[in-house]
C-alpha atoms as a PDB file:
ATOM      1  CA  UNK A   1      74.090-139.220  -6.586  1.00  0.00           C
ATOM      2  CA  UNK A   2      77.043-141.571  -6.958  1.00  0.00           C
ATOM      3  CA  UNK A   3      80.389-140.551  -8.055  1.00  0.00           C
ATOM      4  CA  UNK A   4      80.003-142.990 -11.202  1.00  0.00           C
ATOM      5  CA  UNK A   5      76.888-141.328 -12.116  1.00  0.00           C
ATOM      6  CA  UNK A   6      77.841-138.045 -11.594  1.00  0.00           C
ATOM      7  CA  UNK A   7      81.264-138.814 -14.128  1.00  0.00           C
ATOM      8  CA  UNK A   8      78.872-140.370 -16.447  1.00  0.00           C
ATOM      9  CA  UNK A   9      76.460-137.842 -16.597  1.00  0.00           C
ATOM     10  CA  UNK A  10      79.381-135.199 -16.997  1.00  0.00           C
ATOM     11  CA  UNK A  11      81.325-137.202 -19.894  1.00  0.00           C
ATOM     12  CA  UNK A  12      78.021-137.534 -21.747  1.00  0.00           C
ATOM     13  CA  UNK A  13      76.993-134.042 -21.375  1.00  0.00           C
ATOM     14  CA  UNK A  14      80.549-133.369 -22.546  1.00  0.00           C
ATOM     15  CA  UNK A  15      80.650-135.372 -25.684  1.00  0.00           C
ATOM     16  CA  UNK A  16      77.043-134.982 -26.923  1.00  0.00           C
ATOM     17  CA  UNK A  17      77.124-131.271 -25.980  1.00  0.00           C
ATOM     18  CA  UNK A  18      73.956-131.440 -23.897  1.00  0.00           C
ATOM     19  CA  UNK A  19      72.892-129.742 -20.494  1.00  0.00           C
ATOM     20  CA  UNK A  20      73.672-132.312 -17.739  1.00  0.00           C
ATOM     21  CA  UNK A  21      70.420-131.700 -16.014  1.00  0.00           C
ATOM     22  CA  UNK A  22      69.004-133.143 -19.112  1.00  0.00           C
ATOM     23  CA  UNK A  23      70.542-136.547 -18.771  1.00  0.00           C
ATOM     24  CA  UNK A  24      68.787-138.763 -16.452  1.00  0.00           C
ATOM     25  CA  UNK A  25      69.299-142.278 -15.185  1.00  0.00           C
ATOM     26  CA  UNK A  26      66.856-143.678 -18.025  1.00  0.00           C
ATOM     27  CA  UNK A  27      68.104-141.567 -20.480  1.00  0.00           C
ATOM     28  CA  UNK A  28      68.559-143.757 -23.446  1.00  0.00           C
ATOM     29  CA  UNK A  29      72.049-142.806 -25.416  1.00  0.00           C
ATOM     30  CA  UNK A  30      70.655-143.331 -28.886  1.00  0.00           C
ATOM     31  CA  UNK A  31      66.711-142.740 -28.671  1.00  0.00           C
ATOM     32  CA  UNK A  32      66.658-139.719 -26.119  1.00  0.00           C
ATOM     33  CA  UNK A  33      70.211-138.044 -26.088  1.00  0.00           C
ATOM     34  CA  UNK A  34      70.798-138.675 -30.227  1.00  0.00           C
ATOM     35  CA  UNK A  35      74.103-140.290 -29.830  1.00  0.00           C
ATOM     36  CA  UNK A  36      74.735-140.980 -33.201  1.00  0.00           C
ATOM     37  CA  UNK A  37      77.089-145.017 -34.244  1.00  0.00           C
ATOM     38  CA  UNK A  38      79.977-143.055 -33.891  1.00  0.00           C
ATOM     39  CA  UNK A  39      79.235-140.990 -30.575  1.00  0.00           C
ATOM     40  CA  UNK A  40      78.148-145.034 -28.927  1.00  0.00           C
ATOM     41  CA  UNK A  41      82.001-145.621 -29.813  1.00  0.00           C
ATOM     42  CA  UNK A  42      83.408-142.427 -28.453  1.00  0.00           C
ATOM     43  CA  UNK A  43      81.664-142.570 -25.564  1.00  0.00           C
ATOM     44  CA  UNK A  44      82.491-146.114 -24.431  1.00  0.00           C
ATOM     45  CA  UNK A  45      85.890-144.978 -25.112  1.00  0.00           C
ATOM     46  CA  UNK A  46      86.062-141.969 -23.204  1.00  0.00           C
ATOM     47  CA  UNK A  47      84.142-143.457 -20.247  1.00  0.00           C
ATOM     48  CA  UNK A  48      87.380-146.285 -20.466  1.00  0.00           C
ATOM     49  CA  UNK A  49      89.256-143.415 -20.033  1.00  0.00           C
ATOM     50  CA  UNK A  50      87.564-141.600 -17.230  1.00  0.00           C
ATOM     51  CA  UNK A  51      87.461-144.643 -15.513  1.00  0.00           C
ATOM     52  CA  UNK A  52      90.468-146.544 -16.116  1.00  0.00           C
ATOM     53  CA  UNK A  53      88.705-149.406 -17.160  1.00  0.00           C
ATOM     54  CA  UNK A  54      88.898-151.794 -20.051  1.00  0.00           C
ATOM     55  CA  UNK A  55      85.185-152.337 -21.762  1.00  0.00           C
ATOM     56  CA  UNK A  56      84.405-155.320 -23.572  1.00  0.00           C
ATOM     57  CA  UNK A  57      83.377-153.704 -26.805  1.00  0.00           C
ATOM     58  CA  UNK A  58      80.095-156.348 -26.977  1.00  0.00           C
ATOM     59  CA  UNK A  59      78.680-155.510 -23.401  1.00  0.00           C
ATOM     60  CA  UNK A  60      79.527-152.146 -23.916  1.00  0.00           C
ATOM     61  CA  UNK A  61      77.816-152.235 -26.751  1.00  0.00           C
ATOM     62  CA  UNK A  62      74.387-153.644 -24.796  1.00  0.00           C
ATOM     63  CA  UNK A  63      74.568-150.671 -22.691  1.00  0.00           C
ATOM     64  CA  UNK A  64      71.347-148.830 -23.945  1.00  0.00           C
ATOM     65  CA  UNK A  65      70.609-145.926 -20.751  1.00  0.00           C
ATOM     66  CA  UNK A  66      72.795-143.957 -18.667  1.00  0.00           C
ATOM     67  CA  UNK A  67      71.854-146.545 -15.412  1.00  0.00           C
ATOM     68  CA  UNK A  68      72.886-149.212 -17.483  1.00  0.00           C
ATOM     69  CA  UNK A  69      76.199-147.399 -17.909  1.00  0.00           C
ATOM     70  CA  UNK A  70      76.507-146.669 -14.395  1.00  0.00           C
ATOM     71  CA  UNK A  71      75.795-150.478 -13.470  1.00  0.00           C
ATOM     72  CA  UNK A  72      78.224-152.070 -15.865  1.00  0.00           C
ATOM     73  CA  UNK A  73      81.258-149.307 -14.713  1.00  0.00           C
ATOM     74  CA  UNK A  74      80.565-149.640 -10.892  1.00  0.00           C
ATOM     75  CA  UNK A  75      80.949-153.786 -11.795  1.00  0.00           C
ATOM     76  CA  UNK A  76      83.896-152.982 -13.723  1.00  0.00           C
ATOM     77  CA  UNK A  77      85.449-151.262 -11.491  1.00  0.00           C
ATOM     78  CA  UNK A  78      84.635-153.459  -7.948  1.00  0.00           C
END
């Protein structure tokens, strides 16, 4: 597992107070892990912060499953 996975997986397990082993690459935020309009916000601001990374609030926004997440930070971030 990759180290941006792994962080993903770990700040969403944080913030949506889930088991990680329950979040998987197509784990969809809303539909499968209940992030709520509100938690979609929180999270793309704490992955900013885990990362260091500025998101563009629109992409981020697009960003349906945790692989998506993982793709947009590691192209973010290279």
């Amino acid at each position: 597992m990759s180290d941006t996975k792994e962080r993903v997986i770990k700040v969403t397990a944080e913030l949506l107070k889930l088991d990680e082993s329950s979040i998987k690459d197509e784990s969809r935020f809303v539909e499968d892990l209940g992030a709520e309009s509100i938690q979609s916000i929180e999270l793309v601001a704490a992955f900013e912060e885990e990362f260091d990374i500025e998101m563009d609030e629109d992409e981020a926004l697009a960003v349906k499953t945790v692989g998506d997440a993982v793709k947009f930070i590691d192209k973010n971030l290279s």
